[in-house]
Protein backbone atom coordinates (compact mmCIF):
# COMPACT_ATOMS: atom_id res chain seq x y z
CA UNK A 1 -0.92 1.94 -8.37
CA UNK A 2 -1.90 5.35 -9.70
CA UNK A 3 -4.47 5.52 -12.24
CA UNK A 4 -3.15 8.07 -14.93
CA UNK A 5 -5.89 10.53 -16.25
CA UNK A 6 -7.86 10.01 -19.65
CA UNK A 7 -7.75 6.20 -19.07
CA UNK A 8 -11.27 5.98 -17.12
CA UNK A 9 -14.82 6.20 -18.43
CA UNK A 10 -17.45 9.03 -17.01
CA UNK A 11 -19.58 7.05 -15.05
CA UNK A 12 -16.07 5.21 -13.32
CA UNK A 13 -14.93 8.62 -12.05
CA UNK A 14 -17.98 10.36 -10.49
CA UNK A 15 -18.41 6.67 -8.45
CA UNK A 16 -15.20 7.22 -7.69
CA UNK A 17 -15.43 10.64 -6.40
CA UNK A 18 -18.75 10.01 -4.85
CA UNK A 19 -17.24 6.81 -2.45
CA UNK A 20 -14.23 9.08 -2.15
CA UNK A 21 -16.15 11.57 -0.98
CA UNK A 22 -18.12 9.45 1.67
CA UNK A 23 -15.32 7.69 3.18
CA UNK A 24 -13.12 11.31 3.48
CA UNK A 25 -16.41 12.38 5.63
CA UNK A 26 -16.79 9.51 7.51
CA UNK A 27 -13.01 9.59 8.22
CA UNK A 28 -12.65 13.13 9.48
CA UNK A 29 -15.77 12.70 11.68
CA UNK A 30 -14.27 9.88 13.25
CA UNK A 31 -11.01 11.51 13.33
CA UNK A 32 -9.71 12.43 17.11
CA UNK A 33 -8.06 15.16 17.50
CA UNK A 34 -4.95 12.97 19.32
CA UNK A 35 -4.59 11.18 16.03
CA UNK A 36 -4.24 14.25 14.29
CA UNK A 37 -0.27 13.76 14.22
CA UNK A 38 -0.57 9.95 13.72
CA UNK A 39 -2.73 10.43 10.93
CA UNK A 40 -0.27 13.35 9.21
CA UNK A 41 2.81 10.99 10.17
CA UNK A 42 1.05 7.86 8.17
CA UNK A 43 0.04 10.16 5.52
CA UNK A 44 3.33 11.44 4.80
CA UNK A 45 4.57 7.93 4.81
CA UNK A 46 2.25 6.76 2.32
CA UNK A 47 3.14 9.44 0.29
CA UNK A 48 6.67 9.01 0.27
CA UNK A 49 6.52 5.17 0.06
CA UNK A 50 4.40 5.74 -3.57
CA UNK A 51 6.83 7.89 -5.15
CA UNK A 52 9.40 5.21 -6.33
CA UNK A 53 7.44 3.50 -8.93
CA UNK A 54 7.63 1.77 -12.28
CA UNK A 55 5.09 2.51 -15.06
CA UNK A 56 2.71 -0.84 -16.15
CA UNK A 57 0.34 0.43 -18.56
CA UNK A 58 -1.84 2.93 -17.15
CA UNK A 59 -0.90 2.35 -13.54
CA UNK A 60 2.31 1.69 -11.72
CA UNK A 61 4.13 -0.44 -9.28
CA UNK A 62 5.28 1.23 -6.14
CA UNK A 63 5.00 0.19 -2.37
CA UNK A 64 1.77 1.48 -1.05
CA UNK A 65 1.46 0.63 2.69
CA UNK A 66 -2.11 1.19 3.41
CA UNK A 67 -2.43 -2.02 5.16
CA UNK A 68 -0.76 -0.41 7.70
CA UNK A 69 -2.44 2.77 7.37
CA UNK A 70 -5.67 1.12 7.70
CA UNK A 71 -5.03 -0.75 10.28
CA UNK A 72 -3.48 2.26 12.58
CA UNK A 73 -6.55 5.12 11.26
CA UNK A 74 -9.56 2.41 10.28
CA UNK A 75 -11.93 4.74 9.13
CA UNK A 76 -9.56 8.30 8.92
CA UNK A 77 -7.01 6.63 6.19
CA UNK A 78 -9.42 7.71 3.73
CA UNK A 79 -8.62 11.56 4.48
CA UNK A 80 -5.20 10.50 5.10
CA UNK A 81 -4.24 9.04 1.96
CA UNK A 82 -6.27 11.74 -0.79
CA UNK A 83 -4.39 14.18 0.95
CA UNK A 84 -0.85 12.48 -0.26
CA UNK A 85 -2.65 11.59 -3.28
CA UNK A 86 -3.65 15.26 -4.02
CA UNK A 87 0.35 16.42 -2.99
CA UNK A 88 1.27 13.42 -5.62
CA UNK A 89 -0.77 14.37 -8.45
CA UNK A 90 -0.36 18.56 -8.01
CA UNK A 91 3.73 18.05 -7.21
CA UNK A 92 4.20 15.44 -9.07
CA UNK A 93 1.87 14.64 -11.83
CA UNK A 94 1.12 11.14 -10.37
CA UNK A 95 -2.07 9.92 -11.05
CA UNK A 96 -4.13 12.99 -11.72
CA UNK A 97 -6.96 15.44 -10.24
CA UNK A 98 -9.61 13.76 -11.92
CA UNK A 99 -8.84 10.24 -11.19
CA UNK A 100 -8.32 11.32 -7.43
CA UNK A 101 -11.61 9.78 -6.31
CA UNK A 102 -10.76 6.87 -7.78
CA UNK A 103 -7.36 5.98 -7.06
CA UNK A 104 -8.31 7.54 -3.45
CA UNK A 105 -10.84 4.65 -3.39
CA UNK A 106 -8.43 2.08 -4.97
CA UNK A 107 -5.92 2.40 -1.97
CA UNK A 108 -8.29 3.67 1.46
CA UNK A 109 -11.25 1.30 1.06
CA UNK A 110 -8.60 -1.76 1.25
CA UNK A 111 -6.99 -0.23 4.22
CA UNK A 112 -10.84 0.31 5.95
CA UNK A 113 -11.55 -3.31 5.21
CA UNK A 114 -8.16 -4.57 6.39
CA UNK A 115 -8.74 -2.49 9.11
CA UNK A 116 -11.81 -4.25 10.69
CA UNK A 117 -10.76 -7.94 9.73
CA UNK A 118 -7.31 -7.50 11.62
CA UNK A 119 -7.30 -4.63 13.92
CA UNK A 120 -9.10 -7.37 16.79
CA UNK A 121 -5.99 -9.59 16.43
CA UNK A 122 -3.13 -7.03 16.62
CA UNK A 123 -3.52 -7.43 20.32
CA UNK A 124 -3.50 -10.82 20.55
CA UNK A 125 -0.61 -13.24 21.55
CA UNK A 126 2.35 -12.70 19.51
CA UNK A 127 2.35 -15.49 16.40
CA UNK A 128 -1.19 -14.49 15.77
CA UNK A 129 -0.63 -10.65 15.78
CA UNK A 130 2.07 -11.11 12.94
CA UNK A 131 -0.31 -13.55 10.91
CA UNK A 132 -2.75 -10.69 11.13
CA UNK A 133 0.08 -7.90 10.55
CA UNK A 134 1.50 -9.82 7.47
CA UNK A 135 -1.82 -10.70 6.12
CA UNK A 136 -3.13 -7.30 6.31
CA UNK A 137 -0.51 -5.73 4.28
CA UNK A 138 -0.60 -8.57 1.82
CA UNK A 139 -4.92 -8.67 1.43
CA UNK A 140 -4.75 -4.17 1.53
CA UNK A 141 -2.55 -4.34 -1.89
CA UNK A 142 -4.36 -7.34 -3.62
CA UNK A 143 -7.47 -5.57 -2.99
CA UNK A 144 -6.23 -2.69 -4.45
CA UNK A 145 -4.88 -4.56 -6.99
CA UNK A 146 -8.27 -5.92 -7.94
CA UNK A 147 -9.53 -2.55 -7.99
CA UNK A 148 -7.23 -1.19 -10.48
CA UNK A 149 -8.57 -4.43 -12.68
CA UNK A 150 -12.06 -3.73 -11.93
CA UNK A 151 -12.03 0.25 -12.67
CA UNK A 152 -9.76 -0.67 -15.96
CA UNK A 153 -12.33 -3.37 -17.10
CA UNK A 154 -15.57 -1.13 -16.46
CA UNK A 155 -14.13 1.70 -18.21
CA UNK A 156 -13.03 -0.70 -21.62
CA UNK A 157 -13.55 -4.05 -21.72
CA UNK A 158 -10.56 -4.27 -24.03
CA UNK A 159 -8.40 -3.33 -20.55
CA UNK A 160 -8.81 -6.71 -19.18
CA UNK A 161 -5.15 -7.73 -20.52
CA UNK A 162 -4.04 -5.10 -19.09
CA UNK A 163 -6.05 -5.03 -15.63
CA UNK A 164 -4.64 -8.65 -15.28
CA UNK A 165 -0.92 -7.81 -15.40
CA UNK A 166 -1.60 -5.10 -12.99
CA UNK A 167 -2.86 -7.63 -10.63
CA UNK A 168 -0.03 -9.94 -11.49
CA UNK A 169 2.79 -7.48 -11.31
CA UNK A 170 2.17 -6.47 -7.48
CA UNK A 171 2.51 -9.78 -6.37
CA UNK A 172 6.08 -9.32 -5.22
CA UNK A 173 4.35 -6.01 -4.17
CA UNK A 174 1.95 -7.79 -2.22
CA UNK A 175 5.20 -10.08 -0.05
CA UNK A 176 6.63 -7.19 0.58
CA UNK A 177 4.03 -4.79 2.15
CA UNK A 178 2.96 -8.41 4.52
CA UNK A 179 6.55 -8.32 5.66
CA UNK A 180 6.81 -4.32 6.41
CA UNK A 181 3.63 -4.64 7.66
CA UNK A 182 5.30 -7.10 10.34
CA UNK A 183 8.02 -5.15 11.04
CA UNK A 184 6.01 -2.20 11.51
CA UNK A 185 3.55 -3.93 13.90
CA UNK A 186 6.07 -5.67 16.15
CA UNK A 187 8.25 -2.18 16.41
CA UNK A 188 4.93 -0.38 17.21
CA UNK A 189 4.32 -3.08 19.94
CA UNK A 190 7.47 -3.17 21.66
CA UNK A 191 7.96 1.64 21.97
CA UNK A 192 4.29 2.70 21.52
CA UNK A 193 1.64 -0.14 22.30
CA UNK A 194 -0.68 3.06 22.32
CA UNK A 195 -0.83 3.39 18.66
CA UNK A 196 -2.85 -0.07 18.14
CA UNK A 197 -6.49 0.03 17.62
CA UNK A 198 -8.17 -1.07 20.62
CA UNK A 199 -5.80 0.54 22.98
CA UNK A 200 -7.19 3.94 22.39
């Protein structure tokens, strides 16, 4: 869901940068120093999870799991995923430097969201835990789906096309990431309880 350079107008980009900007400061401050590892562990996952992607226009469909980043760092996945944004776009020309606040924005904000609309369930009896789980990786990639659509649109109105087969293309996207979501969640429940927000 990386948004290639020289596709966004001016006034996109510096919002972009300046909500990236405010969320990465928030998210260190709130960062403890025992989720240091966590935090490098889901960031490195993210990052890895992004790489296998296929081009659609000016963006690209790849998993993305910040619905589970969000969920595990709230407030720190915005440091979390710029850093494996920043790797992405120096090692691997995905995305770009430039469009870094944006696409930054595009994937943590989602995941902060997410974060405070399911994190109070995860501990919850079992069926409703895994409602949460898969609906917070399904809502964290629509959202950033939408996002994608909205940055296209207010940089050229003639992007809508476009912005709307970005949306539609990560449906499948959107299954998935509920279901590893899931996964992720139960595992995380059964060896290392610890992990979920609101056991710290």
């Amino acid at each position: 869901m990386h948004i290639s350079e020289g596709v966004l107008a001016g006034p996109v980009l510096f919002s972009g940068m300046a909500v990236a900007a405010a969320g990465t400061a928030i998210g260190i401050k709130k960062l403890d120093f025992d989720q240091l590892a966590q935090a490098g562990i889901l960031s490195a996952a993210f990052f890895v999870a992004s790489l296998v992607h296929v081009p659609v226009g000016p963006s690209s469909v790849h998993l993305i799991l910040n619905g589970i980043v969000g969920l595990l760092l709230g407030w720190a996945a915005f440091p979390s995923i710029m850093v494996a944004l920043l790797l992405q776009s120096i090692i691997f020309q995905f995305g770009g430097l430039t469009t870094l606040g944006v696409n930054t924005v595009i994937m943590a904000l989602p995941a902060v969201i997410c974060y405070y609309l399911f994190a109070p369930l995860i501990n919850k009896k079992s069926s409703i835990a895994m409602a949460a789980a898969f609906a917070c990786g399904f809502l964290a990639v629509f959202m950033s789906a939408l996002l994608v659509g909205v940055s296209l649109y207010f940089s050229e109105k003639n992007f809508f096309e476009v912005a709307t087969l970005v949306v539609t293309a990560h449906l499948p996207v959107m299954l998935i990431e509920g279901i590893i979501t899931v996964f992720c969640i139960s595992f995380i429940k059964k060896v290392s309880p610890e992990m979920l927000p609101g056991a710290r």
